[in-house]
N, C-alpha and C. Protein backbone atom coordinates (compact mmCIF):
# COMPACT_ATOMS: atom_id res chain seq x y z
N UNK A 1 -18.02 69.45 -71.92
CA UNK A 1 -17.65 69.97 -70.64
C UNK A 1 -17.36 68.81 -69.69
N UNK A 2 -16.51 68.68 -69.00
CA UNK A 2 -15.58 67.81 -68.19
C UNK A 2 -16.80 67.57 -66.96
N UNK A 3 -16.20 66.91 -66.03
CA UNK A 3 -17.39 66.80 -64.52
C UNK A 3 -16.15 66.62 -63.75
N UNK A 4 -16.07 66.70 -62.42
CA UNK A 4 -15.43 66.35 -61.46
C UNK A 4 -15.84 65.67 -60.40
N UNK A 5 -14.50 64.99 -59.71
CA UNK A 5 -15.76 63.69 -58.66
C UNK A 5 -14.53 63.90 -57.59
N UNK A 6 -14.69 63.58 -56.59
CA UNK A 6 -13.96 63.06 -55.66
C UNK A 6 -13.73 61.45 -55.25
N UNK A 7 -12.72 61.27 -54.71
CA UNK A 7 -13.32 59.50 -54.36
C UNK A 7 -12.40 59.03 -52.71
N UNK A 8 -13.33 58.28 -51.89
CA UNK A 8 -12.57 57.98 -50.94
C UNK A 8 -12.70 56.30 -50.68
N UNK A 9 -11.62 55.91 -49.59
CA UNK A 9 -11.86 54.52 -49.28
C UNK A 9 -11.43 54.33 -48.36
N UNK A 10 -11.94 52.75 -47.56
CA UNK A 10 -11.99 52.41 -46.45
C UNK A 10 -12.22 50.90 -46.62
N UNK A 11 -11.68 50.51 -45.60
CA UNK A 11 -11.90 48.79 -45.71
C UNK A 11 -12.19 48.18 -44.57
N UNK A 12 -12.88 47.24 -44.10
CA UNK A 12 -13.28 46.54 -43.06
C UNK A 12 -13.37 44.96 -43.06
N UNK A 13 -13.33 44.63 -41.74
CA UNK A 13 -13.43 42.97 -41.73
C UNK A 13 -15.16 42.55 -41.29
N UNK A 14 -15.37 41.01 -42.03
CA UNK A 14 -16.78 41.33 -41.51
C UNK A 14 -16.98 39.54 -41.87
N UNK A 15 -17.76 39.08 -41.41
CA UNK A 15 -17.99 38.07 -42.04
C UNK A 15 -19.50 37.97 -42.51
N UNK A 16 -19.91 36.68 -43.61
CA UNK A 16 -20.63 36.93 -44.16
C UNK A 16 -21.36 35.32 -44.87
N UNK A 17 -22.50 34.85 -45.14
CA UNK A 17 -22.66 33.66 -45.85
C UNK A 17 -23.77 34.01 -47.37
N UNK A 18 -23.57 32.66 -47.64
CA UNK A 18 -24.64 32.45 -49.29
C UNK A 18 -25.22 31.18 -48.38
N UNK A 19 -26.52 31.48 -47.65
CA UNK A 19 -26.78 29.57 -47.15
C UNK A 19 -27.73 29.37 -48.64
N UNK A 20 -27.94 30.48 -49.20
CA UNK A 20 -28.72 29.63 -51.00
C UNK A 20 -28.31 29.29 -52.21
N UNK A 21 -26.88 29.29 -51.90
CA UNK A 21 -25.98 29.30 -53.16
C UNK A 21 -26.19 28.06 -54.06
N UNK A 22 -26.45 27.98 -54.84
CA UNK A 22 -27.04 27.07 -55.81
C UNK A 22 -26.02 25.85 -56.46
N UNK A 23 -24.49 26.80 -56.28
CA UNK A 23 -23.67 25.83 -57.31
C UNK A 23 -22.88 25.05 -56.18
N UNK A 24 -22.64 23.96 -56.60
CA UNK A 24 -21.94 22.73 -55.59
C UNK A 24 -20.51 23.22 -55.71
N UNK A 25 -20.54 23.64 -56.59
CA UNK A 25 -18.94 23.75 -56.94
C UNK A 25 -18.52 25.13 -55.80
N UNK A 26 -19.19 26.18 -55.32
CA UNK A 26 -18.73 27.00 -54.59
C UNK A 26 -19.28 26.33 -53.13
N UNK A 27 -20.20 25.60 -53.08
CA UNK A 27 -21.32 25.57 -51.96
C UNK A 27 -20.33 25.92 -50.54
N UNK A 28 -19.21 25.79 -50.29
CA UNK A 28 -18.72 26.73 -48.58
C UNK A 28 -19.32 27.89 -48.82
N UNK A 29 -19.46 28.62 -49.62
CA UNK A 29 -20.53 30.08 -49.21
C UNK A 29 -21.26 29.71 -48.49
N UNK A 30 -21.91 28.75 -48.63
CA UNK A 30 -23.30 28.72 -47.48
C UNK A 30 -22.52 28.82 -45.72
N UNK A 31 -21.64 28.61 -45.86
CA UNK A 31 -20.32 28.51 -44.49
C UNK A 31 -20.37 30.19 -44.21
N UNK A 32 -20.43 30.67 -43.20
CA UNK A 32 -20.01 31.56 -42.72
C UNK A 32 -18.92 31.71 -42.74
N UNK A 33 -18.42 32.79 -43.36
CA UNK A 33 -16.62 33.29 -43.66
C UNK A 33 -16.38 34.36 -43.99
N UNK A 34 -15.12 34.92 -43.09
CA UNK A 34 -14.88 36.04 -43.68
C UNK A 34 -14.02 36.83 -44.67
N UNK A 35 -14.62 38.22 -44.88
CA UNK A 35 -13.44 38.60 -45.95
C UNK A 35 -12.89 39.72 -45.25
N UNK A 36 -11.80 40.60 -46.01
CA UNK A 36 -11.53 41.88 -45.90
C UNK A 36 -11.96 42.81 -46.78
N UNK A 37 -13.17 43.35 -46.92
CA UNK A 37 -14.13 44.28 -48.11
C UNK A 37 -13.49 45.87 -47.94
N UNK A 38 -13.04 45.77 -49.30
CA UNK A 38 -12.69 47.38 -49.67
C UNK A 38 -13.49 48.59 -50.21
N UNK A 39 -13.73 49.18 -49.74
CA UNK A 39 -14.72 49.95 -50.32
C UNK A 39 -14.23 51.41 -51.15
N UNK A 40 -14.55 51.56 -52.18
CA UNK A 40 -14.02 53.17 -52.59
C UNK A 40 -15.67 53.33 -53.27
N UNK A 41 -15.49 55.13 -52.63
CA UNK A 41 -16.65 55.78 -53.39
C UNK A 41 -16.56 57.00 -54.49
N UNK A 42 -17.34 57.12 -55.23
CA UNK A 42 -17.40 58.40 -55.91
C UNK A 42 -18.09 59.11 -55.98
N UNK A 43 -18.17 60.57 -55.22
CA UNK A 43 -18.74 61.63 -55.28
C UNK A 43 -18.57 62.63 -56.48
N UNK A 44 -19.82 63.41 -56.80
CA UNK A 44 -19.67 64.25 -57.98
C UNK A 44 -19.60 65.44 -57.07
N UNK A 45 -18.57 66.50 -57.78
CA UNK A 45 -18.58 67.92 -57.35
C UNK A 45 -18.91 68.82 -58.02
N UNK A 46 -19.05 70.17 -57.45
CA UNK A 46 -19.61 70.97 -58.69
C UNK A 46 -18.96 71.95 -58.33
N UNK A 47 -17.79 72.33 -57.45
CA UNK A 47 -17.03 73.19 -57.60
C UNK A 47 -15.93 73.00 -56.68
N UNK A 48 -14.57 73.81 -56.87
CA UNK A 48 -13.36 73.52 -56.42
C UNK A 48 -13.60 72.93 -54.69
N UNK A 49 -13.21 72.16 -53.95
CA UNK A 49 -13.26 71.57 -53.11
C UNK A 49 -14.73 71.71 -52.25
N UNK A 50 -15.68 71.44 -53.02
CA UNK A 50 -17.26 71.61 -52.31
C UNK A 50 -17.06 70.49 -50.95
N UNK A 51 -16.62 69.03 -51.24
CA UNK A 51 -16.19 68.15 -50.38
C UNK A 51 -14.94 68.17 -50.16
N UNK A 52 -14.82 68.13 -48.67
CA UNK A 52 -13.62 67.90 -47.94
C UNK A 52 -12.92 66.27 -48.15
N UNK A 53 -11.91 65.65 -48.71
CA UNK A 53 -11.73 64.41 -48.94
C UNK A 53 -12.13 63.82 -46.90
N UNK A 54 -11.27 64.23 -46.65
CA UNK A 54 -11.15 64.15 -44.81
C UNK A 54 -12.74 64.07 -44.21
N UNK A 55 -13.46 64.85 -44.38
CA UNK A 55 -14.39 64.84 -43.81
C UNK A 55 -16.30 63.79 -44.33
N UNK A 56 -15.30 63.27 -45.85
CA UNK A 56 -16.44 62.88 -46.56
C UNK A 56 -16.10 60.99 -45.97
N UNK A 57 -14.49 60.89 -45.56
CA UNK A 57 -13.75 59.58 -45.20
C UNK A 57 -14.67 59.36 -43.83
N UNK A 58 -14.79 60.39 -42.97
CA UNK A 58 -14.82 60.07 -41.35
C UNK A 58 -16.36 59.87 -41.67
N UNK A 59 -17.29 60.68 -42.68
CA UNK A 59 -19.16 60.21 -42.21
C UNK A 59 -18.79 58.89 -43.31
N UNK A 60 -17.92 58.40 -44.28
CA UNK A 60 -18.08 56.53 -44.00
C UNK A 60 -17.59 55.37 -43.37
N UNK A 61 -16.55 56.30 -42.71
CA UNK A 61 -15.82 55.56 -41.77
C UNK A 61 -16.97 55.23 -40.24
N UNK A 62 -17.86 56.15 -39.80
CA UNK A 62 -18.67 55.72 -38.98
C UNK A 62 -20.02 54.89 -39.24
N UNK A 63 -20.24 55.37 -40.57
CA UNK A 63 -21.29 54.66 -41.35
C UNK A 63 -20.90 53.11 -41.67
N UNK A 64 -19.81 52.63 -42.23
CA UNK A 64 -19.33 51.06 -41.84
C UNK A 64 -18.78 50.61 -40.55
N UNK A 65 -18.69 51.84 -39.17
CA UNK A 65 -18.41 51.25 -38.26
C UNK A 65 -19.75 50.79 -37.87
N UNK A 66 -20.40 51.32 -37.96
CA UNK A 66 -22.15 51.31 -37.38
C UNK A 66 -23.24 49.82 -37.94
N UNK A 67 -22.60 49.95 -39.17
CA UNK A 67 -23.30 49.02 -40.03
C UNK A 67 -22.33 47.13 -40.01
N UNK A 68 -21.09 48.00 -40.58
CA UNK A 68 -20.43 46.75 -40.69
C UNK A 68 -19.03 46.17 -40.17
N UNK A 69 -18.38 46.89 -39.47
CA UNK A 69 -17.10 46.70 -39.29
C UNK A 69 -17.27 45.61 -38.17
N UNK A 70 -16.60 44.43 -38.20
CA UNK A 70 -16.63 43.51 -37.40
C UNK A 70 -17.76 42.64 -36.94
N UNK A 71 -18.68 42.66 -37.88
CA UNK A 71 -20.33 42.14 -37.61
C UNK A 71 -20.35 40.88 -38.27
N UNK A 72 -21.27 40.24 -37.84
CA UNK A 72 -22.04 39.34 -39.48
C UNK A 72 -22.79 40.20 -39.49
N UNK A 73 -22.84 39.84 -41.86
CA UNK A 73 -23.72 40.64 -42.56
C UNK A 73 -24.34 39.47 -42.65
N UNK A 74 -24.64 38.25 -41.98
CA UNK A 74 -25.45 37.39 -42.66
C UNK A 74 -24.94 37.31 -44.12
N UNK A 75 -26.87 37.38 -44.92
CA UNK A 75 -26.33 36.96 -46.50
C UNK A 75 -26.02 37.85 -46.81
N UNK A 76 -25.78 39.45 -46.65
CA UNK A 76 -25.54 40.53 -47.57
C UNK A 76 -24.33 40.41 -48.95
N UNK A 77 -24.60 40.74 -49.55
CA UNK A 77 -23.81 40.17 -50.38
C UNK A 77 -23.08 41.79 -50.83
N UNK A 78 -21.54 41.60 -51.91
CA UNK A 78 -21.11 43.51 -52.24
C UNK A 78 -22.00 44.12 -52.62
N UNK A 79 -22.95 43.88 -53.48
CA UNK A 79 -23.79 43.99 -54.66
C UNK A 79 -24.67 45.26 -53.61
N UNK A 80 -25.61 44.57 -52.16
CA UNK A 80 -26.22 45.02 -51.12
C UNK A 80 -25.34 46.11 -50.50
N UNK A 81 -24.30 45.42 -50.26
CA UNK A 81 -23.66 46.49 -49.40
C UNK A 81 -23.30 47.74 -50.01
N UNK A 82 -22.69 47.73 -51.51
CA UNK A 82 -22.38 49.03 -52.11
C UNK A 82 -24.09 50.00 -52.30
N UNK A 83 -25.03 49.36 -52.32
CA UNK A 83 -26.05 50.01 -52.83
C UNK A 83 -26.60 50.65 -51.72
N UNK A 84 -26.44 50.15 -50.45
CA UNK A 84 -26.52 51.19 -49.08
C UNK A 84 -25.70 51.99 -48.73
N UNK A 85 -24.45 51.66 -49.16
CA UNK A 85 -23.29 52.82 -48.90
C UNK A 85 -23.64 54.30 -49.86
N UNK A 86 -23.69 53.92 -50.93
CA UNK A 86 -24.59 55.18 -52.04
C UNK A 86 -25.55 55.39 -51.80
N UNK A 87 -26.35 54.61 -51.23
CA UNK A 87 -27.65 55.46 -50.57
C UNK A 87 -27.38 56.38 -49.81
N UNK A 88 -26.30 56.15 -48.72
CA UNK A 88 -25.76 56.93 -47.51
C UNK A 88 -25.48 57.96 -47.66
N UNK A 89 -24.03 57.67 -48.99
CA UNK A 89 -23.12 58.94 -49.19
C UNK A 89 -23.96 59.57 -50.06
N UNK A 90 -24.82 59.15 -50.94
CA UNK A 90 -25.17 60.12 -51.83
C UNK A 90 -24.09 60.00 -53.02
N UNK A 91 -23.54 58.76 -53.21
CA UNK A 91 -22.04 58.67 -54.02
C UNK A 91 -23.20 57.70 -54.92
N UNK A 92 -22.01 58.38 -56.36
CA UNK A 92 -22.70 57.86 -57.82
C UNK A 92 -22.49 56.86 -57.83
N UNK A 93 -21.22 56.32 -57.18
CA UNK A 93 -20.44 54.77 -57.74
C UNK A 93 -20.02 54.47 -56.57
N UNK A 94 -20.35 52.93 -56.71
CA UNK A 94 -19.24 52.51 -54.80
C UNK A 94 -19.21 51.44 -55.53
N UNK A 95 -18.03 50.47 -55.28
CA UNK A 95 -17.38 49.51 -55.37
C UNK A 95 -17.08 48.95 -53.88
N UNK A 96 -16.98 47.24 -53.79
CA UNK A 96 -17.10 46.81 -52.91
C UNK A 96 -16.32 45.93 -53.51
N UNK A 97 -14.99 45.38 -53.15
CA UNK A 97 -14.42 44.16 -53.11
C UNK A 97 -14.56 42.58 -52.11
N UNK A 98 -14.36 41.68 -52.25
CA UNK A 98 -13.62 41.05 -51.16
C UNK A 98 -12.32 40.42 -51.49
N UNK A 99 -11.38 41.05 -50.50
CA UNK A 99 -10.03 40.66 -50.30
C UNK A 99 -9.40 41.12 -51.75
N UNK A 100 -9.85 41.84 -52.14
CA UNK A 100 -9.03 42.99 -52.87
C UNK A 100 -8.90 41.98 -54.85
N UNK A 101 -9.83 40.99 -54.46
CA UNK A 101 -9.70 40.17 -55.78
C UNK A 101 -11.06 39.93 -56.00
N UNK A 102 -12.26 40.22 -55.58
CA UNK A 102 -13.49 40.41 -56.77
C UNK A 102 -14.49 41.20 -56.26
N UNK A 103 -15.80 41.74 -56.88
CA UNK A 103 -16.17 42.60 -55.93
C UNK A 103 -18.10 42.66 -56.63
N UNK A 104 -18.34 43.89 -56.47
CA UNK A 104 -19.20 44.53 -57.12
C UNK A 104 -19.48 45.97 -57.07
N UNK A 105 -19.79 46.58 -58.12
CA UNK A 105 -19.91 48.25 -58.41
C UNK A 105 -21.54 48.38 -58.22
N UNK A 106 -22.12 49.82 -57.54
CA UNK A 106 -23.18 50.12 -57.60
C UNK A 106 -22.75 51.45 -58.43
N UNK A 107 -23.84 51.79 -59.39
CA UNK A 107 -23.39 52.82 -60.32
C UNK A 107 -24.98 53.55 -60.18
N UNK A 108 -25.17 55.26 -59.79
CA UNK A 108 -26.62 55.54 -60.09
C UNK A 108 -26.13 56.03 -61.78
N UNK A 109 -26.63 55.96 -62.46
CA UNK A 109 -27.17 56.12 -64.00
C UNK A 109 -27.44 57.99 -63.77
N UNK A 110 -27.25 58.47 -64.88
CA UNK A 110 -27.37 59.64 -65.18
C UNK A 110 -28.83 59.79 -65.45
């Protein structure tokens, strides 16, 4: 039997550091800098439009205005940030890029 999910996204600017980053070879992480972080989530459904795409966009669209849009996250790293966004939404999977070329997935496990 199949499952169904919904998925939405949103992106924000934010800046962000590693001041513990270990390897010399990246060490500007420890630099405050910013990215452009993309976020897409995935919600599970359990029947024909239970979630509104529109209305599931606007409670994370205020939820990263609140949290992160235009802030320092300090050290937060995607890894942090996707795992509060799924805390939020209640979403199985969130993905977190920066600048649309690397990222990290929070996945809850079945």
């Amino acid at each position: 039997m199949g499952r169904t999910f919904i998925t939405v996204k949103d992106s924000f600017s934010a800046l962000h550091c590693w001041p513990e980053c270990p390897f010399e070879e990246v060490s500007f992480l420890k630099n405050l800098h910013r990215h452009l972080f993309k976020v897409k989530i995935t919600i599970e459904t359990f029947e024909d439009r239970q979630q509104e795409f529109l209305m599931v966009k606007r409670k994370l669209q205020k939820f990263i205005d609140k949290k992160y849009r235009n802030k320092d996250l300090g050290e937060k790293s995607c890894e942090v940030i996707a795992k509060e966004i799924s805390d939020f939404m209640k979403a199985i999977k969130v993905e977190v890029e920066e600048d649309g070329e690397n990222g990290a997935i929070y996945y809850v496990a079945d």
